[in-house]
C-alpha atoms as a PDB file:
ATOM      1  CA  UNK A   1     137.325  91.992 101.917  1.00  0.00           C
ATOM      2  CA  UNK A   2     133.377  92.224 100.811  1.00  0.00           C
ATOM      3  CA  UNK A   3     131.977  89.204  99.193  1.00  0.00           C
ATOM      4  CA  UNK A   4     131.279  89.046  95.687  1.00  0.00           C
ATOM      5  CA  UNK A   5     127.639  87.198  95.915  1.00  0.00           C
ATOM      6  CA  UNK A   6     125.405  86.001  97.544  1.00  0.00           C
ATOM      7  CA  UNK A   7     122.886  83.297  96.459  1.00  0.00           C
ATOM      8  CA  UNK A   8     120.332  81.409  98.260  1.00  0.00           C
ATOM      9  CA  UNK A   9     121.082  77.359  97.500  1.00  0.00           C
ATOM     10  CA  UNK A  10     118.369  75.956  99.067  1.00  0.00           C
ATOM     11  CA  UNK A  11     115.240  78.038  99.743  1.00  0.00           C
ATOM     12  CA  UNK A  12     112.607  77.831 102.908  1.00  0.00           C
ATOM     13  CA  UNK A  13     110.136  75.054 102.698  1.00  0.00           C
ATOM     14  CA  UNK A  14     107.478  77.713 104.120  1.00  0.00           C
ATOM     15  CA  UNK A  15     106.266  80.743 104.516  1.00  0.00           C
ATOM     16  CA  UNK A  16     106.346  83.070 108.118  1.00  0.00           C
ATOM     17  CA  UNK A  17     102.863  83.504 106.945  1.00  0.00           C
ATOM     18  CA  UNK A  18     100.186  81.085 105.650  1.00  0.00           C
ATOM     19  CA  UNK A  19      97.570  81.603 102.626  1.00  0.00           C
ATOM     20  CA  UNK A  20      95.033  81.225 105.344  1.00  0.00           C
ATOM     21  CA  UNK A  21      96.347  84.406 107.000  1.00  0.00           C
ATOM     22  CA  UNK A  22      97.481  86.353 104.202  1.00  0.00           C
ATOM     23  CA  UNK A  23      93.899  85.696 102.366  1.00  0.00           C
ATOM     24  CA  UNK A  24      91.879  86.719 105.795  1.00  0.00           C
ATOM     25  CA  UNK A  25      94.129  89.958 105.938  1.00  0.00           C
ATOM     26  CA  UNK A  26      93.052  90.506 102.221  1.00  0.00           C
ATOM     27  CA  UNK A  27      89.288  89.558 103.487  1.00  0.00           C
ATOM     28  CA  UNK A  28      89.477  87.239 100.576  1.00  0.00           C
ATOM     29  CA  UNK A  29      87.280  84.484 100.434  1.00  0.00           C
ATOM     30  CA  UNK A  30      87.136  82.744  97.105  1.00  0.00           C
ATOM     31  CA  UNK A  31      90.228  80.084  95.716  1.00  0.00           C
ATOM     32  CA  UNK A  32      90.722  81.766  92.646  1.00  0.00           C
ATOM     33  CA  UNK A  33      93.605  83.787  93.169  1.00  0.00           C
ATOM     34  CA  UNK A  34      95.019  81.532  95.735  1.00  0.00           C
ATOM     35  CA  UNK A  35      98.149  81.034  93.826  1.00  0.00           C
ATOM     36  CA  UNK A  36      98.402  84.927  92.986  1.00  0.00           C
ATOM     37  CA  UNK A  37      98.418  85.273  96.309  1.00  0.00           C
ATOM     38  CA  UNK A  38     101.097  82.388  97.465  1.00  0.00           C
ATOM     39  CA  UNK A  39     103.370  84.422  95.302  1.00  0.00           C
ATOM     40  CA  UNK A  40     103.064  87.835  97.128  1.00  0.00           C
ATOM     41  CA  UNK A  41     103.569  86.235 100.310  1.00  0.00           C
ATOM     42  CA  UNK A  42     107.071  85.109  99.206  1.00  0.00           C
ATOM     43  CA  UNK A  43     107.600  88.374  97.305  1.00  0.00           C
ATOM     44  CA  UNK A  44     106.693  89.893 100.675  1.00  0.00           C
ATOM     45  CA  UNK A  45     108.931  87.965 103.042  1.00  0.00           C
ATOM     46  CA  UNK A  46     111.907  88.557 100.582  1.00  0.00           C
ATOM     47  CA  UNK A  47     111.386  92.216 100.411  1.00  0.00           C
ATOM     48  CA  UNK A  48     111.537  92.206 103.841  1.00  0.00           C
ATOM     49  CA  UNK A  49     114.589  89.691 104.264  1.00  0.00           C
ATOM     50  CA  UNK A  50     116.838  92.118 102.038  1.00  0.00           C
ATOM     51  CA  UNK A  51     115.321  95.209 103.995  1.00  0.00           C
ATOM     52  CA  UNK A  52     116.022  94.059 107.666  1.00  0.00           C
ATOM     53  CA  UNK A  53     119.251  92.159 105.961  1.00  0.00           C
ATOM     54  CA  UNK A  54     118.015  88.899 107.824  1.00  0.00           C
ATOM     55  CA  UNK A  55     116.896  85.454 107.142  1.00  0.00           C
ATOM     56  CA  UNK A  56     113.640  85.073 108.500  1.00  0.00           C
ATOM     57  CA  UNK A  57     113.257  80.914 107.842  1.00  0.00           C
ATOM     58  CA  UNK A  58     116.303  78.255 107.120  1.00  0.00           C
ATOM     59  CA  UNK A  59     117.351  78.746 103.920  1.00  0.00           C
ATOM     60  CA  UNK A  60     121.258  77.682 102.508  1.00  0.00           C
ATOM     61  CA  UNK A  61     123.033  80.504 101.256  1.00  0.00           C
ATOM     62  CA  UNK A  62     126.247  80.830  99.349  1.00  0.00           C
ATOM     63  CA  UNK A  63     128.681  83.633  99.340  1.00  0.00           C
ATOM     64  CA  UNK A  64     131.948  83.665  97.021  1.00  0.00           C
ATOM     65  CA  UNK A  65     134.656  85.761  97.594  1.00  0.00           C
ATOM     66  CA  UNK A  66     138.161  86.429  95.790  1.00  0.00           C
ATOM     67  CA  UNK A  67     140.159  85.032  98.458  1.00  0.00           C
ATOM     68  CA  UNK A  68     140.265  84.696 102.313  1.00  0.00           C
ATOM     69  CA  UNK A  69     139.632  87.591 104.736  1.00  0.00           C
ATOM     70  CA  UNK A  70     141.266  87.963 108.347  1.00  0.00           C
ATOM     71  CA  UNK A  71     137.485  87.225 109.326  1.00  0.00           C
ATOM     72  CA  UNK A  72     134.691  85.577 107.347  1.00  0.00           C
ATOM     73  CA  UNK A  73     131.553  87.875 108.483  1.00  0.00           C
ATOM     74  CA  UNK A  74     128.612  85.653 106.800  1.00  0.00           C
ATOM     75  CA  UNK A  75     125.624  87.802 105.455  1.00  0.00           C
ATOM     76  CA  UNK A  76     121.947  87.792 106.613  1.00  0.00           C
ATOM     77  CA  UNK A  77     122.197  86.363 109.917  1.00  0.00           C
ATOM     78  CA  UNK A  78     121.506  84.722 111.774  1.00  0.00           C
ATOM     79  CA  UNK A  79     123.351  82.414 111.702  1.00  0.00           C
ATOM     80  CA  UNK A  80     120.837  78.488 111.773  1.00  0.00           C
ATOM     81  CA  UNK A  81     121.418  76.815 115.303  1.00  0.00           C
ATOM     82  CA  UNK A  82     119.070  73.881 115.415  1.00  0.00           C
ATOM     83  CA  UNK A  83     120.144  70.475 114.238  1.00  0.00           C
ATOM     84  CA  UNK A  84     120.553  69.480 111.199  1.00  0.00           C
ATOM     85  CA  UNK A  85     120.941  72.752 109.999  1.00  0.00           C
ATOM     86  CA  UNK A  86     124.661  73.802 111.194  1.00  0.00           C
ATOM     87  CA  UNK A  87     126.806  72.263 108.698  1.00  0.00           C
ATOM     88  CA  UNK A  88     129.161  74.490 106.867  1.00  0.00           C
ATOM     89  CA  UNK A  89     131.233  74.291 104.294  1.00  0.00           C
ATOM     90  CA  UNK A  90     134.101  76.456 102.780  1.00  0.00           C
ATOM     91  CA  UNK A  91     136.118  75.517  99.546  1.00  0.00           C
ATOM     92  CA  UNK A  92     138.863  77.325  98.004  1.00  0.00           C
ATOM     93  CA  UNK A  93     140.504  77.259  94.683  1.00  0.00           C
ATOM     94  CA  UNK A  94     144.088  75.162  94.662  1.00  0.00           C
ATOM     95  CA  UNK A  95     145.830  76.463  91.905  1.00  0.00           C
ATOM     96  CA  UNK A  96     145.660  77.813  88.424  1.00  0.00           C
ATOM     97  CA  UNK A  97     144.205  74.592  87.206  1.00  0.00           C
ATOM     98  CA  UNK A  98     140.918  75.309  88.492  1.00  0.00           C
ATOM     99  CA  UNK A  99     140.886  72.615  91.087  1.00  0.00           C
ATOM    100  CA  UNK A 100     139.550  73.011  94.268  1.00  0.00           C
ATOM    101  CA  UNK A 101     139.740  72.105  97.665  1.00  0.00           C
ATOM    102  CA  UNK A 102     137.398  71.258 101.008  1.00  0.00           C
ATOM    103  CA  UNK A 103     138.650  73.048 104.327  1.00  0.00           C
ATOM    104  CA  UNK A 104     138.281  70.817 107.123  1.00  0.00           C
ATOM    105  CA  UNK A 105     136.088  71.249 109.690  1.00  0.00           C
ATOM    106  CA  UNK A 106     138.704  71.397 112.509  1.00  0.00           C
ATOM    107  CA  UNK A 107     141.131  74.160 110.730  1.00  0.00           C
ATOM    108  CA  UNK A 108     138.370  77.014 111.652  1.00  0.00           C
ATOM    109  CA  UNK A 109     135.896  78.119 114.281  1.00  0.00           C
ATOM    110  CA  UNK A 110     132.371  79.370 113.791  1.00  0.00           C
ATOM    111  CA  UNK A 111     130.955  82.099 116.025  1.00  0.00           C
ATOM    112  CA  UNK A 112     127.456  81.254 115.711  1.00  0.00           C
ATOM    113  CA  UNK A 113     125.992  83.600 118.050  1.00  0.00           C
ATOM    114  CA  UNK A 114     127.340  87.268 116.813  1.00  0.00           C
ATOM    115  CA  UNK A 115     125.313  89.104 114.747  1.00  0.00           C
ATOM    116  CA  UNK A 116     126.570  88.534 111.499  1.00  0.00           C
ATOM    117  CA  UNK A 117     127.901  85.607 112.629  1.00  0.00           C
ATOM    118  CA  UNK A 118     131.771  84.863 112.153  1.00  0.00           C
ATOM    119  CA  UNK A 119     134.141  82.127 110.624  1.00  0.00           C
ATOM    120  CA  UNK A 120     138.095  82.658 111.984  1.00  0.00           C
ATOM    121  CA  UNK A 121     141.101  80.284 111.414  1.00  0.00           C
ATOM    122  CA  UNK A 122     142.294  78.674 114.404  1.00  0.00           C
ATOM    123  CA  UNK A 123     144.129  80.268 117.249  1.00  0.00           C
ATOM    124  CA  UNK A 124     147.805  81.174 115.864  1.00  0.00           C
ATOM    125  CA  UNK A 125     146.633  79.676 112.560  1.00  0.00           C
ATOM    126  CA  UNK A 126     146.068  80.871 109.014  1.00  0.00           C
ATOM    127  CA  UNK A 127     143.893  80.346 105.589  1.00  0.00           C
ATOM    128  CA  UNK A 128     145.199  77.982 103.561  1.00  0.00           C
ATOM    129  CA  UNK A 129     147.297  78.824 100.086  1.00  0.00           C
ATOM    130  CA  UNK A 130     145.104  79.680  97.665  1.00  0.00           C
ATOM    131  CA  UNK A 131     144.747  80.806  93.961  1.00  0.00           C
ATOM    132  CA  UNK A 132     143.547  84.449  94.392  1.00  0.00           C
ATOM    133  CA  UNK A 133     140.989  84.975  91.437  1.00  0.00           C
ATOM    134  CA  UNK A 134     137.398  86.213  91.011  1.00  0.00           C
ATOM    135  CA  UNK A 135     135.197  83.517  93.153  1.00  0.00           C
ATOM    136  CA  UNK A 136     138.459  82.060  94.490  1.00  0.00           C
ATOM    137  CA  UNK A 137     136.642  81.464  98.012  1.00  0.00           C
ATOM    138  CA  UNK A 138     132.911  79.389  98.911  1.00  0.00           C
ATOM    139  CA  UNK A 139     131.603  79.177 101.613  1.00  0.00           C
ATOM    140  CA  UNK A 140     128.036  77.688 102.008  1.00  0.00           C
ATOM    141  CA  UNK A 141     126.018  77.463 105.618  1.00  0.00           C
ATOM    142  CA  UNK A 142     122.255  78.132 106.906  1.00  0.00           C
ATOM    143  CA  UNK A 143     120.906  80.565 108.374  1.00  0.00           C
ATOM    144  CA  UNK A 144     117.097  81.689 109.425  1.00  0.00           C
ATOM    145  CA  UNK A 145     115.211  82.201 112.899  1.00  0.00           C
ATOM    146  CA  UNK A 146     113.804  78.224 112.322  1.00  0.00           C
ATOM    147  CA  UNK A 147     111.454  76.144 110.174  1.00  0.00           C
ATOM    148  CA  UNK A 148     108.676  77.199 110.401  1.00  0.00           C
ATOM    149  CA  UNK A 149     107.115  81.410 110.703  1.00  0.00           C
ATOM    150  CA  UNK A 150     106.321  80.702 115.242  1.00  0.00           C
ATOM    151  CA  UNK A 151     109.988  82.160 115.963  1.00  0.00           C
ATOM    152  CA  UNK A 152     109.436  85.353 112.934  1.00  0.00           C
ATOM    153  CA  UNK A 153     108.509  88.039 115.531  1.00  0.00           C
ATOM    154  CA  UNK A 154     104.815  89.710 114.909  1.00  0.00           C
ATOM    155  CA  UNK A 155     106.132  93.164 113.895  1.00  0.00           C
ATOM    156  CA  UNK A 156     107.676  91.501 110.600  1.00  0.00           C
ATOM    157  CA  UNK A 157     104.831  89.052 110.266  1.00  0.00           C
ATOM    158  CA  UNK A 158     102.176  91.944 109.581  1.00  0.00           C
ATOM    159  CA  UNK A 159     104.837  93.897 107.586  1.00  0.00           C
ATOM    160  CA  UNK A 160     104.743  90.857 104.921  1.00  0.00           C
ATOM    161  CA  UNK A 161     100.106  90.671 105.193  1.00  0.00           C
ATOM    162  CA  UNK A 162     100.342  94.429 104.944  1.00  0.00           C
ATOM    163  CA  UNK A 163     102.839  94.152 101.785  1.00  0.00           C
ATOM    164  CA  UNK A 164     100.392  90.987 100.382  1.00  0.00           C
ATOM    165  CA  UNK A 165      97.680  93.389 100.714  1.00  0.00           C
ATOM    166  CA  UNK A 166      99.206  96.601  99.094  1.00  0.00           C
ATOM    167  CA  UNK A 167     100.645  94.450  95.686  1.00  0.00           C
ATOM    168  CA  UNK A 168      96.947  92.368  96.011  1.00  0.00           C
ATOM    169  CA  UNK A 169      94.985  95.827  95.830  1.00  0.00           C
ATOM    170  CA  UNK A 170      97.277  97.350  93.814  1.00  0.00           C
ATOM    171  CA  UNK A 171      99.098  95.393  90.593  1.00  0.00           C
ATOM    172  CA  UNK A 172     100.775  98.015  88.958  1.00  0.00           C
ATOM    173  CA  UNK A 173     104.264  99.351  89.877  1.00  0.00           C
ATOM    174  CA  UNK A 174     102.281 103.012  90.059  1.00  0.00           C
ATOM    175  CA  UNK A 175      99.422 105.334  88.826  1.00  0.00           C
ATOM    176  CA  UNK A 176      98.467 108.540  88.608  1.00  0.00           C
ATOM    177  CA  UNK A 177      97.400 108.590  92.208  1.00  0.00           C
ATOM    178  CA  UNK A 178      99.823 106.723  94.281  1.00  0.00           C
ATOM    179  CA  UNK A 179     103.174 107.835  93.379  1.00  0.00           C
ATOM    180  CA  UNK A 180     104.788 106.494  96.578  1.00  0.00           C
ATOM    181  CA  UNK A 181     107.111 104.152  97.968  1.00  0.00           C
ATOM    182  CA  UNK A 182     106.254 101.257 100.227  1.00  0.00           C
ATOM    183  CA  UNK A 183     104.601 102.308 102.509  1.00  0.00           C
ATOM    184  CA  UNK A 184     105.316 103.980 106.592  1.00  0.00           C
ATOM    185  CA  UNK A 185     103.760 101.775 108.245  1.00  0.00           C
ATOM    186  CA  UNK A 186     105.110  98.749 106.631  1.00  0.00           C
ATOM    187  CA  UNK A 187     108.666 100.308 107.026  1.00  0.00           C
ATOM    188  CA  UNK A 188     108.103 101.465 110.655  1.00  0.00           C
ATOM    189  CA  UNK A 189     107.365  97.342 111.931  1.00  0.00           C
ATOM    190  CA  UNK A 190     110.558  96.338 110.232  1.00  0.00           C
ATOM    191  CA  UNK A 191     112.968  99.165 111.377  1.00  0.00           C
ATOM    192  CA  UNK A 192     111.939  97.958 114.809  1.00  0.00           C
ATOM    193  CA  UNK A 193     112.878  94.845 114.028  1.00  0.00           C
ATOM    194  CA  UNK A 194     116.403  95.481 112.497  1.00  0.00           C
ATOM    195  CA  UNK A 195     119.771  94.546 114.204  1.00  0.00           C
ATOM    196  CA  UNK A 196     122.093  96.905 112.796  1.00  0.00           C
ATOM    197  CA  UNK A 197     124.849  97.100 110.360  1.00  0.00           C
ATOM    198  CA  UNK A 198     127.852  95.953 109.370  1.00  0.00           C
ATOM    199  CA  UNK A 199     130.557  96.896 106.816  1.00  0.00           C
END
């Protein structure tokens, strides 16, 4: 069963790269488009998030689903790890009332450390009953590499200053002379950088 969204809940507090950084890559030395430039470097880090498939910094996603699967594989791993960031939650809807429900804690495991990680039922368990309907199934958790951009490896660190520096130069979608994609190089750092797939 594939999810049916998605969402982030609660996003990163910073960046993997600061306006320092990104404004010395740009060899940019004036405050005035300081803000302009904050922007790209989150436009940056979440072009690369949904190209690698990865949270790069804690952030609390959400993914609904129609109802349970064998497995819950969760989406842009990994999975968080350090405290305070390893609750999880999963709800489920009762009945054809609309009211819903909390699973507890100690009716499912967590594999934290595959890649997506994975929620499973207990050992000769089962999902609970539930209403199967569009969004039938939450579950919320966090996931990213840590707090702060020291644990964001350097590959996908220069892939976001050389993005920030391509949309800085360049503010229109295209022109006449640069009818290209985004480009190699930029691509190259974060293929390196992927984990693989999963269906």
């Amino acid at each position: 069963m594939h999810f049916r969204s998605v969402t982030v809940q609660t996003p990163p507090t910073v960046e993997p790269v600061s306006l320092a950084e990104a404004k010395a890559h740009c060899r940019v030395d004036t405050i005035d488009d300081d803000a302009y430039i904050a922007s790209l470097i989150t436009a940056a880090r979440q072009w690369c998030e949904a190209y690698i498939d990865e949270a790069l910094l804690h952030q609390q996603l959400v993914m609904r689903m129609d109802g349970f699967p064998p497995e819950i594989r969760l989406p842009r791993p990994p999975m968080a790890t350090a405290a305070g960031y390893t609750g999880t939650t999963i709800t489920y809807t009762l009945n054809e009332t609309g009211q819903t429900a909390t699973l507890s804690t100690t009716q499912y495991r967590v594999d934290r450390e595959a890649k997506p990680a994975v929620i499973r039922h207990l050992y000769g368990g089962a999902w609970p009953a539930y209403l199967e309907d569009y969004n039938a199934v939450t579950v919320t958790w966090w996931a990213g590499r840590g707090n702060d951009g020291s644990a964001v490896p350097p590959g996908i660190r220069n892939a976001i200053l050389m993005l920030v520096a391509l949309w800085y130069e360049r503010r229109m979608a295209a022109d006449a002379t640069g009818l290209s994609e985004v480009p190699f190089g930029v691509k190259a750092l974060l293929d390196a950088a992927r984990w693989g797939s999963y269906t």
